[in-house]
N, C-alpha and C. Protein backbone atom coordinates (compact mmCIF):
# COMPACT_ATOMS: atom_id res chain seq x y z
N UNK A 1 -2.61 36.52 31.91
CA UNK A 1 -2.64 37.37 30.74
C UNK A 1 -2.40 36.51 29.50
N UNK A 2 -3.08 36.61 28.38
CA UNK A 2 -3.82 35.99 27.55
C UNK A 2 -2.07 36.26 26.26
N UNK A 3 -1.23 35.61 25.91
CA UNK A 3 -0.18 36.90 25.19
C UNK A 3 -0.36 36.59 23.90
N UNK A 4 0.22 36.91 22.75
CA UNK A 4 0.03 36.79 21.58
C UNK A 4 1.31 36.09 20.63
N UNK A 5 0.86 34.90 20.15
CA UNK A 5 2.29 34.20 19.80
C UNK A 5 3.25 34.93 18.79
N UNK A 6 2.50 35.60 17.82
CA UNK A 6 3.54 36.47 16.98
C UNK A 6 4.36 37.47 17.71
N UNK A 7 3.84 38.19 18.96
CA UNK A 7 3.97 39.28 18.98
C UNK A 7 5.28 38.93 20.14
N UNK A 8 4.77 37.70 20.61
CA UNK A 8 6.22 37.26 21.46
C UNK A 8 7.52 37.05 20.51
N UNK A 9 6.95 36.44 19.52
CA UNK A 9 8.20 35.95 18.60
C UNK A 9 9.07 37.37 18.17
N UNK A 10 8.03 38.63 17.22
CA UNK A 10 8.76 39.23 17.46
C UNK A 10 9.40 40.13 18.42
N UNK A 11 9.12 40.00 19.80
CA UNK A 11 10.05 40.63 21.11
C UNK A 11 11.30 40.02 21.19
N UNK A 12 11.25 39.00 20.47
CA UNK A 12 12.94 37.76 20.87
C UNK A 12 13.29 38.32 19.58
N UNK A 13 12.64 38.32 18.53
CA UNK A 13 13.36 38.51 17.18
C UNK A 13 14.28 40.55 17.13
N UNK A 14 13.66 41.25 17.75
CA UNK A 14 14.14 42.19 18.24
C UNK A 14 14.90 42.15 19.36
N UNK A 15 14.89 41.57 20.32
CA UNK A 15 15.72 41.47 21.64
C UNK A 15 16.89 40.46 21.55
N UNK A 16 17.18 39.68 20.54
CA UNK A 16 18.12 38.65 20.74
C UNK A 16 18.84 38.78 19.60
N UNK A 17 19.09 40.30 19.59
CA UNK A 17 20.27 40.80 18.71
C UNK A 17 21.06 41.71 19.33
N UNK A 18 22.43 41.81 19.22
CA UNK A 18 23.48 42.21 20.16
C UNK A 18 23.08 43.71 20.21
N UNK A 19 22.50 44.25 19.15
CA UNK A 19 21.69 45.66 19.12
C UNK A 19 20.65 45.64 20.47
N UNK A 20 19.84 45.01 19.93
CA UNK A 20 18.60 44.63 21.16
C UNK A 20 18.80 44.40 22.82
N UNK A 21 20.06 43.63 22.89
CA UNK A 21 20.77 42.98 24.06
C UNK A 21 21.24 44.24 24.48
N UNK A 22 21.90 45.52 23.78
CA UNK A 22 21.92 46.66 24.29
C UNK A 22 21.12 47.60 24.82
N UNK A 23 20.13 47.53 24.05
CA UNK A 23 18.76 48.45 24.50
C UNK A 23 18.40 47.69 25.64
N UNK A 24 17.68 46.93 25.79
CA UNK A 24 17.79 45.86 27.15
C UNK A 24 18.14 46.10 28.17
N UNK A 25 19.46 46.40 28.30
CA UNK A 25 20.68 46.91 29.21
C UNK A 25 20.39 47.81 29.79
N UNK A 26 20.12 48.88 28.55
CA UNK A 26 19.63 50.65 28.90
C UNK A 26 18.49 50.30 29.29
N UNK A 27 17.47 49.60 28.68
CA UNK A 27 16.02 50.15 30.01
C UNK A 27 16.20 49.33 31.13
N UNK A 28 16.51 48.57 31.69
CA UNK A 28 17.27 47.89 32.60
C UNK A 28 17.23 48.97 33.65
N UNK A 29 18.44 49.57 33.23
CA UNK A 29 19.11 50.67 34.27
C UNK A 29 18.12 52.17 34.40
N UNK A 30 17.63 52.67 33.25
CA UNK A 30 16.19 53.45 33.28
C UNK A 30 15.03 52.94 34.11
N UNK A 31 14.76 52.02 33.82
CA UNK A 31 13.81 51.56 34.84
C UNK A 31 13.83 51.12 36.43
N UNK A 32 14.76 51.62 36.62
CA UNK A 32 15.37 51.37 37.71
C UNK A 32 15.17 49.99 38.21
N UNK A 33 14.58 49.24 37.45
CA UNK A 33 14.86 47.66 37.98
C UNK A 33 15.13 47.18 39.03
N UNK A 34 16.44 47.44 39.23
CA UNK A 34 17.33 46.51 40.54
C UNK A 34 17.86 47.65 41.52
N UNK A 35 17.02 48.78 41.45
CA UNK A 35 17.48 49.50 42.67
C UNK A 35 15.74 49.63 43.53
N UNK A 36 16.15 50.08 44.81
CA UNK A 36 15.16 49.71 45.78
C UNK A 36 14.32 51.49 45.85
N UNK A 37 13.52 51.53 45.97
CA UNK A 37 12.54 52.94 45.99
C UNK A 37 12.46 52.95 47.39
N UNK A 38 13.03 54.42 47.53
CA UNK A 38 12.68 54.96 48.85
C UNK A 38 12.15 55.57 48.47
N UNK A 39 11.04 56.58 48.21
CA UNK A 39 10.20 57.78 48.17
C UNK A 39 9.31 57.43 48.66
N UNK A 40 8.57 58.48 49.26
CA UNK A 40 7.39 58.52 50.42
C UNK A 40 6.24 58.87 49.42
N UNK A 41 6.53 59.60 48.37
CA UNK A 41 5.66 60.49 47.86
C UNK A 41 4.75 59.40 46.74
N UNK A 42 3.62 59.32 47.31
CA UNK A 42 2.71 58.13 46.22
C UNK A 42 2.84 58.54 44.68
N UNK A 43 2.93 59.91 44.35
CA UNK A 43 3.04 59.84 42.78
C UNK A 43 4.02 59.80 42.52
N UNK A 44 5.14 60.17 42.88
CA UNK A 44 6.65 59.03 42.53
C UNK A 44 6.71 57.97 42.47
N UNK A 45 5.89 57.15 43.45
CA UNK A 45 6.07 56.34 43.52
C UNK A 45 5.34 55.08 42.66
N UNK A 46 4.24 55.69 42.01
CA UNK A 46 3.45 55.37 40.54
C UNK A 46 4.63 55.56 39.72
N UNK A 47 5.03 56.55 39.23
CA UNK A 47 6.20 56.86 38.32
C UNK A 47 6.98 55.75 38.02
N UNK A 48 7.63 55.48 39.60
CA UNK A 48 8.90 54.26 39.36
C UNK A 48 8.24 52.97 39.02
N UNK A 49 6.82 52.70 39.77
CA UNK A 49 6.23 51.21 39.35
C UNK A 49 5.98 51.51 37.91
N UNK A 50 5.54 52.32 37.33
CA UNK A 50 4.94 52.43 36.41
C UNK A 50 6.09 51.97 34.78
N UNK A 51 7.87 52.47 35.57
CA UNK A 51 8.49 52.69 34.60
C UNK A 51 9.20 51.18 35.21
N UNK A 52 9.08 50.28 36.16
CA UNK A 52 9.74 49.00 36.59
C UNK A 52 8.50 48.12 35.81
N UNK A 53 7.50 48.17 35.91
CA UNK A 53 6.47 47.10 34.97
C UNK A 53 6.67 47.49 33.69
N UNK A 54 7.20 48.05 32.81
CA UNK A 54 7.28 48.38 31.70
C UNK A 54 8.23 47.38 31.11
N UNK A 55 9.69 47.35 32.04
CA UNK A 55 10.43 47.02 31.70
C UNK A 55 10.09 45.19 32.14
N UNK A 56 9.57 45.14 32.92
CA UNK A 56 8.95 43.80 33.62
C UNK A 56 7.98 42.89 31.90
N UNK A 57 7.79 43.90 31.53
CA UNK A 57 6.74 43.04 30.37
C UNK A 57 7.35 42.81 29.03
N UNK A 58 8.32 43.42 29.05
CA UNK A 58 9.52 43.40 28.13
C UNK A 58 9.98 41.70 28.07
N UNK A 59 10.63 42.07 29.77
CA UNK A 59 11.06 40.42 30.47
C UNK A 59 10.02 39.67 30.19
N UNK A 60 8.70 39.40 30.28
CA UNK A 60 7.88 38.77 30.36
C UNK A 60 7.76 38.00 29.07
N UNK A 61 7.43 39.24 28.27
CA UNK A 61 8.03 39.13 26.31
C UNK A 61 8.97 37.94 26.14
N UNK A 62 10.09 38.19 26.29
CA UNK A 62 11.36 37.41 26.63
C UNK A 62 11.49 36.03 27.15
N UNK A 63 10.68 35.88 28.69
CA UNK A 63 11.00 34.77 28.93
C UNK A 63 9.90 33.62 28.27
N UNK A 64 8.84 34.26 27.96
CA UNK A 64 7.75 33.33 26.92
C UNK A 64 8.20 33.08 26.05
N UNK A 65 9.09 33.91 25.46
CA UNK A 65 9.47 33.14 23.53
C UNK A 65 10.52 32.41 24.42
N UNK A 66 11.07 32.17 25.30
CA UNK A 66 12.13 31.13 25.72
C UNK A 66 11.55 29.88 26.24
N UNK A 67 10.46 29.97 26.55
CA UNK A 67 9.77 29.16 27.11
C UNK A 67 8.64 27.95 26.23
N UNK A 68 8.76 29.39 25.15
CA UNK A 68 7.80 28.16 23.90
C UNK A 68 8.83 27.89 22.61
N UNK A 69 9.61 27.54 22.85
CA UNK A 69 10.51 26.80 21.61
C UNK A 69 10.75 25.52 21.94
């Protein structure tokens, strides 16, 4: 995926403020991230991928502006 250098800069310039570092936190735990999906049911189970890659591209955001300085 092709990303966009401003648009990384500003994801760090928003995320690497103790404000930001909070929101972070919260979709973290919304996105259920670090807990494991049991549901059987395939459109739940879109739901949770849907709301774990969200938060995944956030990270992604993140670890690129860390990666290009």
């Amino acid at each position: 995926m092709k990303l966009n250098k401003k648009l990384v800069k500003s994801y760090a310039y928003a995320f690497n403020t103790p404000e930001g570092q909070a929101v972070l936190a919260d979709l973290e735990e919304v996105s259920g991230f670090l807990e494991m999906t049991d549901s059987t049911d395939p459109v739940e189970l879109g739901y949770l991928s849907a709301k774990r890659d969200f938060y995944l591209y956030i990270k992604l955001m993140l670890d690129e502006a860390k990666e290009s300085k």
